[in-house]
N, C-alpha and C. Protein backbone atom coordinates (compact mmCIF):
# COMPACT_ATOMS: atom_id res chain seq x y z
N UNK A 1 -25.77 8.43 1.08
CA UNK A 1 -25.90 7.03 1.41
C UNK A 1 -24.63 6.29 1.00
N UNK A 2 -23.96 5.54 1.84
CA UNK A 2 -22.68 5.10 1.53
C UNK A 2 -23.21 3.15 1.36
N UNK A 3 -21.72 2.88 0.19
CA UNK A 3 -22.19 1.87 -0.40
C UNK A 3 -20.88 1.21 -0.15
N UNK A 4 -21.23 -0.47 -0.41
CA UNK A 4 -19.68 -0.94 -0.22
C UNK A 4 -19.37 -1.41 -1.86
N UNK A 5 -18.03 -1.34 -1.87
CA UNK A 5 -17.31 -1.81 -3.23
C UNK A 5 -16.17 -2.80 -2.42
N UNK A 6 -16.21 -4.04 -3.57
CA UNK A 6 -15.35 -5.22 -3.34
C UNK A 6 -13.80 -4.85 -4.04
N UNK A 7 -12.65 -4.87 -3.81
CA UNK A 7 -11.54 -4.65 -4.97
C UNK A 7 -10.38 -5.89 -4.54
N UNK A 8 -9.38 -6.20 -5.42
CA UNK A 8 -8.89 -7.25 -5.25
C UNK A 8 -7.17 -6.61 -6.04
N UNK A 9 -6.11 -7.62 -5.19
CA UNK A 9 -4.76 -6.78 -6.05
C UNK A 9 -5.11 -8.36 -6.41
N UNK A 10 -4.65 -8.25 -7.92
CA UNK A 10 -4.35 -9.69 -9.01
C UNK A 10 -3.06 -9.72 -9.54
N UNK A 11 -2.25 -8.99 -9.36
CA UNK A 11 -0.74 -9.15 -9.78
C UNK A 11 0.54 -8.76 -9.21
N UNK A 12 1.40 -8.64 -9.61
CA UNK A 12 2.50 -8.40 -8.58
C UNK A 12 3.12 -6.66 -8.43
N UNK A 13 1.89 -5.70 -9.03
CA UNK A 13 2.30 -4.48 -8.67
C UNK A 13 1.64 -4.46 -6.89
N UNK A 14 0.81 -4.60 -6.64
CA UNK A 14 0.57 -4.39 -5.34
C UNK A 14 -0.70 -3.84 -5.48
N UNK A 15 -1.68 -2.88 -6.39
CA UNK A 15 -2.69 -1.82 -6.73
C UNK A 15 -3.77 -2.41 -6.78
N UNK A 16 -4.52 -2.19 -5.42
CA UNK A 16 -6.22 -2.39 -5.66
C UNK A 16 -6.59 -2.32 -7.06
N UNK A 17 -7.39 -3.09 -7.21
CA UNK A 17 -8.41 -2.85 -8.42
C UNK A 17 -9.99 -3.16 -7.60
N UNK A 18 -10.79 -2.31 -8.49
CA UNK A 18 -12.71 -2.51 -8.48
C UNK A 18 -12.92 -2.67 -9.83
N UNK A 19 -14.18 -2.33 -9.28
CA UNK A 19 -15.07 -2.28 -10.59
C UNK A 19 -16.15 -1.49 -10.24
N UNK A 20 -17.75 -1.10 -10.56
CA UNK A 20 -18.44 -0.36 -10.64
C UNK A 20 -19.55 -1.02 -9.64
N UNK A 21 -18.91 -2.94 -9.46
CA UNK A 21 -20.04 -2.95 -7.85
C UNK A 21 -20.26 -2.08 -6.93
N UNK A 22 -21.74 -2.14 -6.91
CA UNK A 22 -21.31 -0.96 -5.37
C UNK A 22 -22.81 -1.81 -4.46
N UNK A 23 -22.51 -2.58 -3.33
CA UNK A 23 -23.46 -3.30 -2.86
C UNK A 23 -23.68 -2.15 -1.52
N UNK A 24 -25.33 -2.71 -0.61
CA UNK A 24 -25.96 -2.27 0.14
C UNK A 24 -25.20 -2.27 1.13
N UNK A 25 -24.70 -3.57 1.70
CA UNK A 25 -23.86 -4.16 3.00
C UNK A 25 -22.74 -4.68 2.29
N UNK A 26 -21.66 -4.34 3.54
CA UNK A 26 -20.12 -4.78 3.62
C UNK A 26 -20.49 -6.49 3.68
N UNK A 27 -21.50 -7.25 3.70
CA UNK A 27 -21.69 -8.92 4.08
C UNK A 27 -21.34 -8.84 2.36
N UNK A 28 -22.57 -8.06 1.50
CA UNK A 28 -22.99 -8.53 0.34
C UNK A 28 -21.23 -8.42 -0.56
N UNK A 29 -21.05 -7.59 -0.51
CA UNK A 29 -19.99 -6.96 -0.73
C UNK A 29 -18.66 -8.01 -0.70
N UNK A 30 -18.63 -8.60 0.53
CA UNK A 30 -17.66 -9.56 0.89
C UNK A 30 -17.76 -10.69 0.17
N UNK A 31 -18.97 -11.02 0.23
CA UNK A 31 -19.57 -12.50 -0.27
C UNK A 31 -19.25 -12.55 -1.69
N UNK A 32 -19.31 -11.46 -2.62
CA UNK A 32 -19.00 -11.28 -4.31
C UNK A 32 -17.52 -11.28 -4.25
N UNK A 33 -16.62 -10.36 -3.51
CA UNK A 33 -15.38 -10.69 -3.85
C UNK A 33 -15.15 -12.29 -3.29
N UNK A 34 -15.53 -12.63 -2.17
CA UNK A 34 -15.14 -14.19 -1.74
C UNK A 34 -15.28 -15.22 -3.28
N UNK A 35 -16.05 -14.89 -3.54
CA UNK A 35 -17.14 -15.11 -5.38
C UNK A 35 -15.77 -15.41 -6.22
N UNK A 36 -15.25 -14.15 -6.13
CA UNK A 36 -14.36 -13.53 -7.26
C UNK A 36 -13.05 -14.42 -7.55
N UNK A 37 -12.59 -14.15 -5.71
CA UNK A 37 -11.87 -15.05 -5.67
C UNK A 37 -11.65 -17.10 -5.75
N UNK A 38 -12.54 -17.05 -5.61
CA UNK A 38 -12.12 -18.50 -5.71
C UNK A 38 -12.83 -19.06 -7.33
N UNK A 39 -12.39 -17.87 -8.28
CA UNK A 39 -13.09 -18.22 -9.72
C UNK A 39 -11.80 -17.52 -10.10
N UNK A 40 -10.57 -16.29 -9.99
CA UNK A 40 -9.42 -16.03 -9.97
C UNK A 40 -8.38 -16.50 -9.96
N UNK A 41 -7.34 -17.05 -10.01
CA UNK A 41 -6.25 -18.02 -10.17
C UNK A 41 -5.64 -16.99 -9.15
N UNK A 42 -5.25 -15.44 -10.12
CA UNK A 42 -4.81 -14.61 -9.67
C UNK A 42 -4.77 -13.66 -8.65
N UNK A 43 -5.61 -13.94 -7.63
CA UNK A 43 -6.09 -12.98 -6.75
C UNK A 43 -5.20 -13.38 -5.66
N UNK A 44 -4.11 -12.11 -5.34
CA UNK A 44 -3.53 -12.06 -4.08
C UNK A 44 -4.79 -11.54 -2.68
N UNK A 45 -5.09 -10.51 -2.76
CA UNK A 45 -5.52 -10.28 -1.89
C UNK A 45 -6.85 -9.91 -2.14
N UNK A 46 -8.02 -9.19 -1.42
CA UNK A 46 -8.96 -8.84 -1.28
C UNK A 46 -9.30 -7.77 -0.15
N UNK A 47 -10.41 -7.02 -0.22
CA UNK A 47 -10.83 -5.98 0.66
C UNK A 47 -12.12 -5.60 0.36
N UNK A 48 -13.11 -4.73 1.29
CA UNK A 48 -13.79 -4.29 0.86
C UNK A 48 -14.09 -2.89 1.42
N UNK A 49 -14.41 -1.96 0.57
CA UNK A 49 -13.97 -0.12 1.20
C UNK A 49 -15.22 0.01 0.69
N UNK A 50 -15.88 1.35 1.83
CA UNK A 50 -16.81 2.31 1.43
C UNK A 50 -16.27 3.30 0.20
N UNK A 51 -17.92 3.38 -0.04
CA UNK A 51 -17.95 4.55 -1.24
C UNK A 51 -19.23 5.07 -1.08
N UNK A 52 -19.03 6.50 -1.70
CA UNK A 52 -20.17 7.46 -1.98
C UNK A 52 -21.05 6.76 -2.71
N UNK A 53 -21.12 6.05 -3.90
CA UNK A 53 -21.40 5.76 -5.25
C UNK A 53 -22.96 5.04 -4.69
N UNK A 54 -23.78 5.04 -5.31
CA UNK A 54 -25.32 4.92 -5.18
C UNK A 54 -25.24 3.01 -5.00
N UNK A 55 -26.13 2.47 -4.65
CA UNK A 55 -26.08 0.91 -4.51
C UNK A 55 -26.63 0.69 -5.92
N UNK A 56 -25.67 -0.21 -6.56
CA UNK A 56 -26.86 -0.98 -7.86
C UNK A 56 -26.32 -2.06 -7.95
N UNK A 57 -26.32 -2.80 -7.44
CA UNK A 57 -25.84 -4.36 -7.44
C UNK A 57 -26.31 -5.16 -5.76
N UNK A 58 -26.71 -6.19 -5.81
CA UNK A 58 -27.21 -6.86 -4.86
C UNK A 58 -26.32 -8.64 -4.97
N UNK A 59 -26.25 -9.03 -3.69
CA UNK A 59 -25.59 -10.31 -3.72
C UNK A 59 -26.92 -11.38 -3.34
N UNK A 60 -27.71 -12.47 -4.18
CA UNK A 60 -28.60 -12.69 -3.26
C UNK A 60 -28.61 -14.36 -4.13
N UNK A 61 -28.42 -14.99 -2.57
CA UNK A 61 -28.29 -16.44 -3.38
C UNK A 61 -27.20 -17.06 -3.78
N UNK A 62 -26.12 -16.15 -3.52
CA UNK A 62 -25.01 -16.86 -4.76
C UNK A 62 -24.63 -16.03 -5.51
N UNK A 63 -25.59 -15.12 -6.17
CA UNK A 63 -25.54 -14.50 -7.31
C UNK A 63 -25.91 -12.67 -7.80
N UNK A 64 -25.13 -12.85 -8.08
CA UNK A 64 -25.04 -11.23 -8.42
C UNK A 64 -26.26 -10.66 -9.09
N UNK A 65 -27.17 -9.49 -8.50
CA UNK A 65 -28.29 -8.93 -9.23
C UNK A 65 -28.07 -7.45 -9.45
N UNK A 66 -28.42 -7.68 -10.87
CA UNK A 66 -28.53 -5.85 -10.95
C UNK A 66 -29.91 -5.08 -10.75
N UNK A 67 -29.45 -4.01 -9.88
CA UNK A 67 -30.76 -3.03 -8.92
C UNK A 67 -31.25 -2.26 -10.09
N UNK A 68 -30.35 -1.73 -10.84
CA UNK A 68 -30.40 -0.29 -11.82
C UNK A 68 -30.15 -1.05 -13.35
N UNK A 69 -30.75 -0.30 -14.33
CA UNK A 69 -30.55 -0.81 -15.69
C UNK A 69 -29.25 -0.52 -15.84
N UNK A 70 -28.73 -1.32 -17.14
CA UNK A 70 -27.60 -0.48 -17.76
C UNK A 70 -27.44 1.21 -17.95
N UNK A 71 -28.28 1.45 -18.83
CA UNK A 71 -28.26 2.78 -19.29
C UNK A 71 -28.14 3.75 -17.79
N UNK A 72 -28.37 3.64 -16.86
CA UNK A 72 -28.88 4.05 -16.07
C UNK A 72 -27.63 4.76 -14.82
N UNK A 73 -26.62 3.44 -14.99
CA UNK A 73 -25.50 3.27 -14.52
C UNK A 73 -24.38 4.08 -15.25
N UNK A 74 -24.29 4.57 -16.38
CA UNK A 74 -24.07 5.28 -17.35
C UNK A 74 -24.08 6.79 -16.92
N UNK A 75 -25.57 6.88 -17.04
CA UNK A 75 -25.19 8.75 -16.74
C UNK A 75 -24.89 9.32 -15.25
């Protein structure tokens, strides 16, 4: 099951960065980095790429929900 991840370059090397979001839909996905960015000073750019990685994060409302516990996300 493929998941989307949001990543953003924030400085002047050029290098994607993520994090461990991994949303259902490329919308939800978009909508958190859109999020990201306009709370960033630093954010040159934005994207959003598939991944293998299981869904545990949801965009709903505004606001970021977690699907999976902490611990859970872990192993």
């Amino acid at each position: 099951m493929k998941s989307y991840a949001p990543e953003v370059i924030a400085d002047s090397t050029g290098k994607w960065c993520g994090n461990s979001l991994r949303f259902a839909t490329r919308e939800e996905a978009e909508a958190n980095v859109r999020d990201l960015k306009m709370r960033w000073m630093l954010v040159r750019e934005t994207r959003v790429i598939e991944s293998d990685d299981r869904v545990n994060y949801a965009w709903v409302d505004g606001k970021l929900v977690a699907l999976v516990k902490r611990e859970e996300q872990i192993r």
